[in-house]
C-alpha atoms as a PDB file:
ATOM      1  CA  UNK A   1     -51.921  20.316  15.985  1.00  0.00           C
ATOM      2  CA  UNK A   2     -54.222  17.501  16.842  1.00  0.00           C
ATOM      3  CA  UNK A   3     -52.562  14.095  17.580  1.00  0.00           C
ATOM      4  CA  UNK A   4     -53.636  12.610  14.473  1.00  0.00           C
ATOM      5  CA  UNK A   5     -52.106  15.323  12.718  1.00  0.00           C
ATOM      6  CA  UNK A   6     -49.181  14.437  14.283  1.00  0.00           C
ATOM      7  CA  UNK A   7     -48.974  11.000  13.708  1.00  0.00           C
ATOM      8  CA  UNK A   8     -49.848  11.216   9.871  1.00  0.00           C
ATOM      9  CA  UNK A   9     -47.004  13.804   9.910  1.00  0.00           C
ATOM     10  CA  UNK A  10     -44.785  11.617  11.631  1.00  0.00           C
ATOM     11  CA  UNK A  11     -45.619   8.727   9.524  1.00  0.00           C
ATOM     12  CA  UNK A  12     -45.219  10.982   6.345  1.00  0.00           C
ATOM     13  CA  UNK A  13     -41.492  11.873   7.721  1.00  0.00           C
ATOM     14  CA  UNK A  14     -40.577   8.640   8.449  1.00  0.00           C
ATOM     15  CA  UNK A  15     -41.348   6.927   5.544  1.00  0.00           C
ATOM     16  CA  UNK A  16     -39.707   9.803   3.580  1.00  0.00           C
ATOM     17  CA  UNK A  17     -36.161   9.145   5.557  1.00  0.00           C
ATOM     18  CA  UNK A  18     -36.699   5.440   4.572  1.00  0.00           C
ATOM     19  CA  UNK A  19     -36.949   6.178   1.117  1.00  0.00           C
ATOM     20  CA  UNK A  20     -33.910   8.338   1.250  1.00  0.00           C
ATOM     21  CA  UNK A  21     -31.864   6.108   3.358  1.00  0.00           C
ATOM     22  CA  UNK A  22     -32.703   3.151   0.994  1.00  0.00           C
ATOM     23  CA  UNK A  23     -30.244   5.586  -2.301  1.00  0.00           C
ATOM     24  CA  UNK A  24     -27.015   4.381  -2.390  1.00  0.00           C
ATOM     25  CA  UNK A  25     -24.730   7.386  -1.572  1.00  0.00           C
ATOM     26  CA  UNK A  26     -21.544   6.469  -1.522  1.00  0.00           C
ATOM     27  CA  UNK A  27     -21.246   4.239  -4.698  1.00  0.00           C
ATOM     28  CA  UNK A  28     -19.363   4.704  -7.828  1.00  0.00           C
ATOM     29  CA  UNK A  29     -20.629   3.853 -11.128  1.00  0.00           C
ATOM     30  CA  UNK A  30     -18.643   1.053 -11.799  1.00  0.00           C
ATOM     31  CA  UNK A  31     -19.598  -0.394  -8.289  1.00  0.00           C
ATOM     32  CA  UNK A  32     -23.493  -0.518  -9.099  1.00  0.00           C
ATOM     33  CA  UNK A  33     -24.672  -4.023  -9.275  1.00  0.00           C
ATOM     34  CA  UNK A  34     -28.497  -4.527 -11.263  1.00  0.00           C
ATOM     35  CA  UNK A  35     -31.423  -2.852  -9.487  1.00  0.00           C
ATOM     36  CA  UNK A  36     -28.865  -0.058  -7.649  1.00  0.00           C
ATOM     37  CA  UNK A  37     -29.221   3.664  -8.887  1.00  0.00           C
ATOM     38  CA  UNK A  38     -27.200   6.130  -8.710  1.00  0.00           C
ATOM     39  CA  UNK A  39     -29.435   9.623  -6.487  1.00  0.00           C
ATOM     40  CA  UNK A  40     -30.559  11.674  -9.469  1.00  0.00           C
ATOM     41  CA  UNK A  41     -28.689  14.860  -9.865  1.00  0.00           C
ATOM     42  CA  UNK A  42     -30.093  18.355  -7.990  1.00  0.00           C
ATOM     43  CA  UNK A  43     -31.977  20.284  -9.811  1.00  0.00           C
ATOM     44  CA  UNK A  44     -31.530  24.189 -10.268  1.00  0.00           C
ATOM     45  CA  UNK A  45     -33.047  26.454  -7.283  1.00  0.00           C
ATOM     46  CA  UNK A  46     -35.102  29.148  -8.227  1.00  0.00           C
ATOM     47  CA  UNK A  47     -35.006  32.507  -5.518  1.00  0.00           C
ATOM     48  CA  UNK A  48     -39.107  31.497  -4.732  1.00  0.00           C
ATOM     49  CA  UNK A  49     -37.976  27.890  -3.973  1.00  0.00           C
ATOM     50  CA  UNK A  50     -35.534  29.025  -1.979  1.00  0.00           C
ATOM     51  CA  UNK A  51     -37.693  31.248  -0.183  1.00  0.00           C
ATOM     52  CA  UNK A  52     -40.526  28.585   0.113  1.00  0.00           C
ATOM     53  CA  UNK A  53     -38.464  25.857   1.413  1.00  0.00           C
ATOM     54  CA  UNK A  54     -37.158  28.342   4.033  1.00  0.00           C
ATOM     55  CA  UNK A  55     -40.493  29.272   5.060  1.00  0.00           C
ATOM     56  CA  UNK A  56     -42.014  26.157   4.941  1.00  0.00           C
ATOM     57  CA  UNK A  57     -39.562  24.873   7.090  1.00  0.00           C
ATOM     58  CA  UNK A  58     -39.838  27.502   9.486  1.00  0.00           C
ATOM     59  CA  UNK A  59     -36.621  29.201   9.096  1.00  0.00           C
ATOM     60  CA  UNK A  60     -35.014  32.850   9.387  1.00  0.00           C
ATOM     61  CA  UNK A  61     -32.556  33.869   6.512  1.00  0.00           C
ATOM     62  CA  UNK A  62     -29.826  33.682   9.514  1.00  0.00           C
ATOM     63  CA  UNK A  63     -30.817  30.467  10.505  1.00  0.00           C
ATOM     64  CA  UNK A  64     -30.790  29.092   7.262  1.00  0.00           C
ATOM     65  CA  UNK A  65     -27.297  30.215   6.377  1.00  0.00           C
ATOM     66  CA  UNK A  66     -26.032  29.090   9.976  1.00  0.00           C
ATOM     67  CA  UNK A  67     -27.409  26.019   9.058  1.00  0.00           C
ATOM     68  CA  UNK A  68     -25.916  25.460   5.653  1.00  0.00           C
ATOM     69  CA  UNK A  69     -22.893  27.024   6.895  1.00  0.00           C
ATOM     70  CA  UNK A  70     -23.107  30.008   4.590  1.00  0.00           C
ATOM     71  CA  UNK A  71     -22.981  33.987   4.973  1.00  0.00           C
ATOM     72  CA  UNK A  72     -26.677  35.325   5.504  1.00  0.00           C
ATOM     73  CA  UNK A  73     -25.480  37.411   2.027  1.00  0.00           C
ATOM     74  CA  UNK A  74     -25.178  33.951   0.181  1.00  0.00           C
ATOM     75  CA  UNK A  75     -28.494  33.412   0.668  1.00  0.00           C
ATOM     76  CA  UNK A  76     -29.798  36.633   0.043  1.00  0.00           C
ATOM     77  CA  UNK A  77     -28.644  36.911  -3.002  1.00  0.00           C
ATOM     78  CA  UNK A  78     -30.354  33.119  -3.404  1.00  0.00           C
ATOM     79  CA  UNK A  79     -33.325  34.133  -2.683  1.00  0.00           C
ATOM     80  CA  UNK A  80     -33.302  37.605  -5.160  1.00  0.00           C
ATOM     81  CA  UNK A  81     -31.640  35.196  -7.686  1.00  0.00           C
ATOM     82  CA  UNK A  82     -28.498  36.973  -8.224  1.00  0.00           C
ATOM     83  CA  UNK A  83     -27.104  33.543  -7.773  1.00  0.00           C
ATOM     84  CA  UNK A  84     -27.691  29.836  -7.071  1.00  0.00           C
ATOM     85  CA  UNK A  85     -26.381  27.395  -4.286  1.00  0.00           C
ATOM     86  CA  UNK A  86     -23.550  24.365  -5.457  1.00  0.00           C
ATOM     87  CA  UNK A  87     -22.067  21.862  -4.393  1.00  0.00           C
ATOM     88  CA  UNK A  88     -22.979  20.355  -1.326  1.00  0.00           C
ATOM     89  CA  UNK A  89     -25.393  23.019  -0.474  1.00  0.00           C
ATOM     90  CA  UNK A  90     -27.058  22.576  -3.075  1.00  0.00           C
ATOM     91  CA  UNK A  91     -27.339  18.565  -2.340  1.00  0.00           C
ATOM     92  CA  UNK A  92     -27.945  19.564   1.250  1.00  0.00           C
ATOM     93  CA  UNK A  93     -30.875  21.967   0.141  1.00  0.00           C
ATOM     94  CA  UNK A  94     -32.494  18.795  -1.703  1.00  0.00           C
ATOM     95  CA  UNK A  95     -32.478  16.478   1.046  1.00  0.00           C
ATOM     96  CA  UNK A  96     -34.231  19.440   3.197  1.00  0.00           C
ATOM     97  CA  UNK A  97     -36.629  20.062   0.813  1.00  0.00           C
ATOM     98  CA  UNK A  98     -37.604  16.218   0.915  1.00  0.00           C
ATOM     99  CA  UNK A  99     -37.279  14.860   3.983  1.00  0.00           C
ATOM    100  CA  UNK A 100     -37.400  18.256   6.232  1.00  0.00           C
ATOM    101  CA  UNK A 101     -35.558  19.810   8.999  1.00  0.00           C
ATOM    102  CA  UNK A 102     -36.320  17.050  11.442  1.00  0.00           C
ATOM    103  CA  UNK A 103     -33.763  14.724  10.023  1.00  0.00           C
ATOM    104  CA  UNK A 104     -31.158  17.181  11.080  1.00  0.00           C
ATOM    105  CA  UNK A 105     -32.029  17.284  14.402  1.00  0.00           C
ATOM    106  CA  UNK A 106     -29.053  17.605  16.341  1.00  0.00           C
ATOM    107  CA  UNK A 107     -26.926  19.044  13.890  1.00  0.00           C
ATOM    108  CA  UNK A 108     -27.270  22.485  14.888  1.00  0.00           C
ATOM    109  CA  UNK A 109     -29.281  23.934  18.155  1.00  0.00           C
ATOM    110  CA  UNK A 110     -31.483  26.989  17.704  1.00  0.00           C
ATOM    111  CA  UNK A 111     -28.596  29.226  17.791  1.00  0.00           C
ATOM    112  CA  UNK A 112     -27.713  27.689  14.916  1.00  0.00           C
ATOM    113  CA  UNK A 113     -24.486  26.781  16.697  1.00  0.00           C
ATOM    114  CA  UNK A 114     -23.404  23.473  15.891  1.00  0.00           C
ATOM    115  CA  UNK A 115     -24.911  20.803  18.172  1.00  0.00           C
ATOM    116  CA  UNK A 116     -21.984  18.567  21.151  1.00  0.00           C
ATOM    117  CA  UNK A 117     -20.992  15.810  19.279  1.00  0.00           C
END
């Protein structure tokens, strides 16, 4: 990777974790004021998406379910659609899929063990 390539990634990443940081999170319906949104719900994952978004990101099934704090099984039968991630995996699996593993840096080593706080 060239370091242009790098720095249009970069740029690409970091205006994608301004966007996301800019959603209110935390903030109940009745405390919206004009202009404020609510994030839009998560959609349903498909087995392929799954699969891509692992891939893409550079992941192992193992890593992905250390990550996500899941049994490897879980997403196995994810990815062969047997049966689909909720909850906050499921939220967790969107913000991966747009803003990429770099924003978790930290979280987890490359054991997959979770990172000294």
């Amino acid at each position: 990777m060239s370091a242009g390539d790098l720095e249009r990634w970069l740029r690409r990443k970091r205006k994608l974790i301004r966007r996301w940081a800019e959603r209110p999170v935390f903030t109940l319906p009745w405390e919206l004021r004009p202009g404020q949104y609510l994030p839009a719900p998560a959609a349903a994952w498909t087995g392929r998406e799954i699969a891509a978004l692992r891939e893409r990101e550079g992941l192992t099934q193992n890593e992905l379910a250390a990550f996500l704090n899941v049994s490897i099984k879980a997403v196995q039968a994810w990815e062969q659609d047997l049966r689909t991630p909720e909850g906050p995996v499921d939220r967790i699996l969107q913000i991966l899929d747009e803003v990429g593993k770099i924003f978790f840096h930290g979280l987890c080593d490359a054991s997959g063990e979770r990172g000294a706080r």
